[in-house]
Protein backbone atom coordinates (compact mmCIF):
# COMPACT_ATOMS: atom_id res chain seq x y z
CA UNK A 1 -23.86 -1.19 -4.59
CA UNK A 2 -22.21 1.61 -6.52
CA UNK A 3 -19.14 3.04 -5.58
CA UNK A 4 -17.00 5.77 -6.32
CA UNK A 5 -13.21 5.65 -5.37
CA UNK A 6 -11.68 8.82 -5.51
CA UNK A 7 -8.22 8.43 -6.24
CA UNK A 8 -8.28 5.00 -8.01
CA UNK A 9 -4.95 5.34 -9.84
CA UNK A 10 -3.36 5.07 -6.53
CA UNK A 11 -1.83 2.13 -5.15
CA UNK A 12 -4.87 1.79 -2.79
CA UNK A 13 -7.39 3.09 -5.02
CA UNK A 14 -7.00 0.60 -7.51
CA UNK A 15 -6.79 -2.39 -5.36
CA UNK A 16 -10.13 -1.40 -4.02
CA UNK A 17 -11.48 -0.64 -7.43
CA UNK A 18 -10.32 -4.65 -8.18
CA UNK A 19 -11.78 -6.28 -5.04
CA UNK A 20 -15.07 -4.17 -5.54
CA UNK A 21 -15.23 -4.90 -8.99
CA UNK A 22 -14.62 -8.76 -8.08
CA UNK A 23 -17.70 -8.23 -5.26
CA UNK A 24 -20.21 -7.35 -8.53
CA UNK A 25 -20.15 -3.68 -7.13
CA UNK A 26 -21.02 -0.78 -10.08
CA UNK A 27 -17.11 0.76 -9.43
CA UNK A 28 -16.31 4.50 -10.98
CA UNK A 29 -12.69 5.34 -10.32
CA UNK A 30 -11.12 8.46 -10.80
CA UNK A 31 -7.38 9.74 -11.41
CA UNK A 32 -5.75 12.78 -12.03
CA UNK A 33 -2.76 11.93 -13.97
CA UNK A 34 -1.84 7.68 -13.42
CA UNK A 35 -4.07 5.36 -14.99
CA UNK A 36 -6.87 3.43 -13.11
CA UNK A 37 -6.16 -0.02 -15.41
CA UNK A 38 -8.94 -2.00 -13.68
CA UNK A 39 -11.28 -4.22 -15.48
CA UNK A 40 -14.75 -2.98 -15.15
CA UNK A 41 -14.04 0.01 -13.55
CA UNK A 42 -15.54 3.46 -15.32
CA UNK A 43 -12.82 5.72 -15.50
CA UNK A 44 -13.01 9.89 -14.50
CA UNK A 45 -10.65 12.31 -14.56
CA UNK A 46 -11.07 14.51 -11.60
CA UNK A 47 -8.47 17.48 -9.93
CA UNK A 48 -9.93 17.43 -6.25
CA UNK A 49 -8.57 20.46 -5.81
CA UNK A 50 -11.50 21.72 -8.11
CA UNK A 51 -15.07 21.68 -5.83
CA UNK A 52 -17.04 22.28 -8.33
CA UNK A 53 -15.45 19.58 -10.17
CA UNK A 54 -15.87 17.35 -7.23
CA UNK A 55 -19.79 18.16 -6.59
CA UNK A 56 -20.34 17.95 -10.13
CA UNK A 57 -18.99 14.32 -10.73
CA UNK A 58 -20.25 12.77 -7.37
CA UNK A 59 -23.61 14.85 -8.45
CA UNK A 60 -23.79 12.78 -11.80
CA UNK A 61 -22.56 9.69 -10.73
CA UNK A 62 -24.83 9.14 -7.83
CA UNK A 63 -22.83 6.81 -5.56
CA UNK A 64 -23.88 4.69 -2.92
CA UNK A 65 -20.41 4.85 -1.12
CA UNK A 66 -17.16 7.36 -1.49
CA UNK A 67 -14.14 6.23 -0.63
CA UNK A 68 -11.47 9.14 -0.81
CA UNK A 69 -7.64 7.56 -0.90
CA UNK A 70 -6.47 10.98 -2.91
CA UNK A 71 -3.12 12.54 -1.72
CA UNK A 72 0.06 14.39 -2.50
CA UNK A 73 2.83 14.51 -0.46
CA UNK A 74 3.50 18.14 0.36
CA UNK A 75 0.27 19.37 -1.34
CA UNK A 76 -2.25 20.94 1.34
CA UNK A 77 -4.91 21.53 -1.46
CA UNK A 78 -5.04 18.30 -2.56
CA UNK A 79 -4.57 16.56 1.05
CA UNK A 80 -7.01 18.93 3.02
CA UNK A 81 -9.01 20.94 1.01
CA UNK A 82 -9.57 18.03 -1.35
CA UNK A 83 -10.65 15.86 1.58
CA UNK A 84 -13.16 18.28 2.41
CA UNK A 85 -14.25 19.15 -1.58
CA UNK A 86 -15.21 15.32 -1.20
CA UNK A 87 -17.14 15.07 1.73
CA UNK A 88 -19.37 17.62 1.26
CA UNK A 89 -20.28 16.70 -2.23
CA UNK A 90 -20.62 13.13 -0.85
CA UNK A 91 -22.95 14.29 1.89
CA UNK A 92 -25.13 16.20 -0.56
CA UNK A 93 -26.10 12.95 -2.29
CA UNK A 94 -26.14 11.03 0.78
CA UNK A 95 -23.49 8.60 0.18
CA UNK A 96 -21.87 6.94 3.05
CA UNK A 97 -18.06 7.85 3.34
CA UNK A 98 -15.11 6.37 3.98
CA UNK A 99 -11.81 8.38 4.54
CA UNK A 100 -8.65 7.50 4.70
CA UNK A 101 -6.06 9.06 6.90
CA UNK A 102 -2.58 8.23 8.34
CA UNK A 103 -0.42 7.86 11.16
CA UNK A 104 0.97 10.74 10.46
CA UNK A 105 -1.00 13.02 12.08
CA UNK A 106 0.40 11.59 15.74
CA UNK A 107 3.92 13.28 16.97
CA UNK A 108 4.90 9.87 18.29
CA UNK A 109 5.86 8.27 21.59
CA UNK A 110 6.46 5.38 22.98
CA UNK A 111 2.79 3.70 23.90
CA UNK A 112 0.72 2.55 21.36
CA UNK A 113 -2.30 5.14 19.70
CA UNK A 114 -5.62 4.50 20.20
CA UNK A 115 -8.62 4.99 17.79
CA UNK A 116 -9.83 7.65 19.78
CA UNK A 117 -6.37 9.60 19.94
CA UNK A 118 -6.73 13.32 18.79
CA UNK A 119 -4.37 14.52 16.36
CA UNK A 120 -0.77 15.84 17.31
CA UNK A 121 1.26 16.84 14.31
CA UNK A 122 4.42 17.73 14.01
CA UNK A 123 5.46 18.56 10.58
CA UNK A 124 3.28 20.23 6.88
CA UNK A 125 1.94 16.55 6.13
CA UNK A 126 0.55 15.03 9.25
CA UNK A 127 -0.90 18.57 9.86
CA UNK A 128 -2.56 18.44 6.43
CA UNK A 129 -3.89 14.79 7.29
CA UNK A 130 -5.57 16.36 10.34
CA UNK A 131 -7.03 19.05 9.07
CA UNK A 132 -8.41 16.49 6.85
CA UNK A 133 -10.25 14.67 9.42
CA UNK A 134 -11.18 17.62 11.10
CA UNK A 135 -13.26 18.67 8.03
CA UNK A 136 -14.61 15.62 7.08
CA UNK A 137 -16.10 14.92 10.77
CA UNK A 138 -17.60 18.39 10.67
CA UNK A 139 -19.31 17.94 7.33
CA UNK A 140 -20.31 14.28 7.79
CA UNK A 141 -20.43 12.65 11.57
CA UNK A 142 -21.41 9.77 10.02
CA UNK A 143 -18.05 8.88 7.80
CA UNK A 144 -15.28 6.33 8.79
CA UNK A 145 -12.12 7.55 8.97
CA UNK A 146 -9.20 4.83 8.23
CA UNK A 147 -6.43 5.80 9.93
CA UNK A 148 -3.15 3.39 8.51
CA UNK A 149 0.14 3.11 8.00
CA UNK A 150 2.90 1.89 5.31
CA UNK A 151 1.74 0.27 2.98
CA UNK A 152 3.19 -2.40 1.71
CA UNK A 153 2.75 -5.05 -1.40
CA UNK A 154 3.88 -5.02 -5.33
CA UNK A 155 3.84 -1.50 -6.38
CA UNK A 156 4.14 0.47 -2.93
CA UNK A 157 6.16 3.39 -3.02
CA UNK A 158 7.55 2.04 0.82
CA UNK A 159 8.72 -1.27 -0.77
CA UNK A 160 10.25 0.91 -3.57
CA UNK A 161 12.33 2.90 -1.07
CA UNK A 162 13.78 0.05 0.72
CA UNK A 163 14.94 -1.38 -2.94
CA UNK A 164 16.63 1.96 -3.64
CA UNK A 165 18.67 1.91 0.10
CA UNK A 166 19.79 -1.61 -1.06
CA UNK A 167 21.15 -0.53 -3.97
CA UNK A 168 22.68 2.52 -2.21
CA UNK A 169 20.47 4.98 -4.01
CA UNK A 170 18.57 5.50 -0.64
CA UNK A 171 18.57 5.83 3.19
CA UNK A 172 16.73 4.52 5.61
CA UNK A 173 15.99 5.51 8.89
CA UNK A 174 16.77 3.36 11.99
CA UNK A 175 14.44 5.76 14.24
CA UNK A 176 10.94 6.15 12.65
CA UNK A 177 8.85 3.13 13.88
CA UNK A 178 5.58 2.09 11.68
CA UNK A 179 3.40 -0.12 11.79
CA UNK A 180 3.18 -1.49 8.03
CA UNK A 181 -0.13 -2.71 6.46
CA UNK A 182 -0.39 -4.76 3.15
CA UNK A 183 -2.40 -3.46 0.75
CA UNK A 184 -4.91 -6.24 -0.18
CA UNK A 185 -5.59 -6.46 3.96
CA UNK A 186 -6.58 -2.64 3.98
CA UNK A 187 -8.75 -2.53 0.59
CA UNK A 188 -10.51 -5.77 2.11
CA UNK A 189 -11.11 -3.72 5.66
CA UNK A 190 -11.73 -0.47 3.68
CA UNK A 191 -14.57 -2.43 1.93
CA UNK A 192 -15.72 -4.16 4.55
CA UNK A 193 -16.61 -0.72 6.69
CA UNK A 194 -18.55 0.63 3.53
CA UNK A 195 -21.78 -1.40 4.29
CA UNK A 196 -21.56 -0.87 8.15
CA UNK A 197 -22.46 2.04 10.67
CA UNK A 198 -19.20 2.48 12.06
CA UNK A 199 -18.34 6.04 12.22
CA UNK A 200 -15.27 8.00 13.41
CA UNK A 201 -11.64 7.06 13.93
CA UNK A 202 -10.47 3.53 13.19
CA UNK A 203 -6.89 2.60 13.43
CA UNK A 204 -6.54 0.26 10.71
CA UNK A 205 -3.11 -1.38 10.48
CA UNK A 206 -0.65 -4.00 10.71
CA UNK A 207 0.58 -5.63 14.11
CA UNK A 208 4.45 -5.56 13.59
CA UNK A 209 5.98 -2.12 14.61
CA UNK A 210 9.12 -1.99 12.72
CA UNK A 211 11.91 0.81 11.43
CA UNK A 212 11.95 1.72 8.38
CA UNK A 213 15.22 0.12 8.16
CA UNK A 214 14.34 -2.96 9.38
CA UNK A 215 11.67 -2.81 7.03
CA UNK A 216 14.20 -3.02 4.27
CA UNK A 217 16.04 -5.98 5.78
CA UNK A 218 12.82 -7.91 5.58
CA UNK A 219 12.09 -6.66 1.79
CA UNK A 220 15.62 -7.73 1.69
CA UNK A 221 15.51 -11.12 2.90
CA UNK A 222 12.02 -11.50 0.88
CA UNK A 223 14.41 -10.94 -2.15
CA UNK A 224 17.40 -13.28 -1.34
CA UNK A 225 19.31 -10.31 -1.05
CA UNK A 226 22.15 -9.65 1.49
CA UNK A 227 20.72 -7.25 3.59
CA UNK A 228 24.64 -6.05 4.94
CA UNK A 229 24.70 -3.07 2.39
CA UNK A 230 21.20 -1.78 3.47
CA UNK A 231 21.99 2.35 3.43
CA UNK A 232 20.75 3.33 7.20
CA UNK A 233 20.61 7.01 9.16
CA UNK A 234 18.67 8.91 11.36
CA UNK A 235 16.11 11.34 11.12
CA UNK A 236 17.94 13.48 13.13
CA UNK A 237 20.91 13.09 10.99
CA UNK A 238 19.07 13.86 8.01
CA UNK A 239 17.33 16.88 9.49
CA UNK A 240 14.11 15.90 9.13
CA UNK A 241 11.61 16.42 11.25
CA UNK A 242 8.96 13.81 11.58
CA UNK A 243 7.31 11.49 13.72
CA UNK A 244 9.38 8.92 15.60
CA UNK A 245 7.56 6.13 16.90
CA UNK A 246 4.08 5.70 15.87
CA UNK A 247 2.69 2.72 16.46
CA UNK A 248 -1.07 1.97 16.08
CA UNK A 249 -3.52 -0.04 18.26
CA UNK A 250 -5.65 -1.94 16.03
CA UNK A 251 -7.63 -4.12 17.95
CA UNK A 252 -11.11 -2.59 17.61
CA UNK A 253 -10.62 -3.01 14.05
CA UNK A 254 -9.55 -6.54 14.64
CA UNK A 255 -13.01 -6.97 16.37
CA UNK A 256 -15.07 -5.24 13.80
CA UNK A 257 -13.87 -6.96 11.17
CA UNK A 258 -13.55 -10.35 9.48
CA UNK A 259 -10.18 -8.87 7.13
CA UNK A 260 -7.10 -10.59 8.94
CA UNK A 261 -4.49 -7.56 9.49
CA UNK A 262 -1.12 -9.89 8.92
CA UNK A 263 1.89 -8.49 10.42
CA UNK A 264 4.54 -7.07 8.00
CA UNK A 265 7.11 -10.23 8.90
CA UNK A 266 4.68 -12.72 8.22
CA UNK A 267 3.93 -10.41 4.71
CA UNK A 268 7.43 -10.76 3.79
CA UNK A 269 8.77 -13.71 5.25
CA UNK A 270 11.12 -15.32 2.82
């Protein structure tokens, strides 16, 4: 098998450049600015942004599989426009795709999403995510499309954030309910879909729904730290203007799939 994971100097990308690498898998990973740093892993530099650049690369390298984990906060043209860049030059080699989305793309309420859900976003970044989707569907019916949540484990920007509201260089809001994922569970289940003929939306994500601030009490506890000082607001009180409660329904992954999706307090439990 030969994959190509674009965006491998991601958090993501380079866990499943390491577990496909560990499977005997032919792995080329590319990055933009970070470094890939996984054994056995061939190493391109690619702007996704570029479609040219994109066709020509997947063109060369010839890959079974894509899996696209590129994106920048903020950044439509890397986020949408690079989503689609990737699935068309996948599709013109005939490589089977897997996409990841987000959570993001939901407004929030209180019931759970389901798979099947159609986008509802509320703010630049979960509309970018859906846009996403809605170009790589049209170019390839065929691709999986991984929709998660926080992630979590050594190295994520989410645990990061919690740190920094311990410390009192943060906030973190008591409103905004996620459902948190560890990263070696979703590179497992991200792997696991490349070799099957699931296609379409799959909620892929943890079982806990948690705040983001209780999120940081359980980093802190994982830590020995007293979690008293934990720096807490609102969304409201912020201004910001994003999804409230999101919480994903992941039980047809659960079904599909031999990858246990552990809930975030059994992830950090001290």
């Amino acid at each position: 098998m030969r994959v190509l994971v674009v965006g491998g100097s991601g958090l993501l990308g380079r866990e499943v450049c390491r577990r496909a690498v560990a499977r005997g898998w032919s792995v080329v990973g590319t990055r933009h600015s970070g470094a890939v740093a996984v054994p056995g892993v061939a190493v391109r530099r690619l702007d996704v942004t570029d479609r040219a650049a994109v066709a020509a690369l997947i063109t060369a390298v010839r890959p079974d599989a894509v899996i696209g984990t590129p994106y920048r906060y903020g950044d439509w043209a890397v986020t949408a426009d690079g989503a689609a860049h990737v699935a068309y030059a996948a599709g013109q080699v005939g490589a089977r795709l897997v996409h990841i989305s987000s959570d993001a793309l939901h407004a929030g309420r209180p019931e759970a999403y389901a798979d099947d859900d159609q986008p509802t976003p509320i703010f630049p970044y979960g509309a970018a995510k859906a846009a996403a989707e809605t170009a790589v569907r049209a170019i390839d019916p065929a691709a999986v499309l991984v929709r998660t949540s926080l992630i979590v484990g050594e190295g994520s920007k989410q645990v990061q954030l919690c740190r920094d509201a311990l410390a009192g260089r943060a906030a973190l809001f008591t409103d905004e309910l996620r459902c948190p994922i560890d990263v070696g569970d979703l590179a497992a289940a991200v792997l696991e879909l490349v070799p099957c003929d699931y296609s379409g939306p799959l909620n892929v994500a943890g079982p806990d729904a948690v705040s983001r601030a209780e999120l940081g009490r359980l980093v802190a506890r994982r830590a020995g730290i007293d979690p008293s000082g934990l720096r807490t607001t609102t969304g409201a009180a912020a201004g910001v203007v994003r999804p409230t409660e999101v919480r994903l329904d992941s039980g047809r992954a659960v079904g599909l799939l031999r990858t246990r999706l552990r809930g975030v307090t059994e992830l950090l439990a001290a």
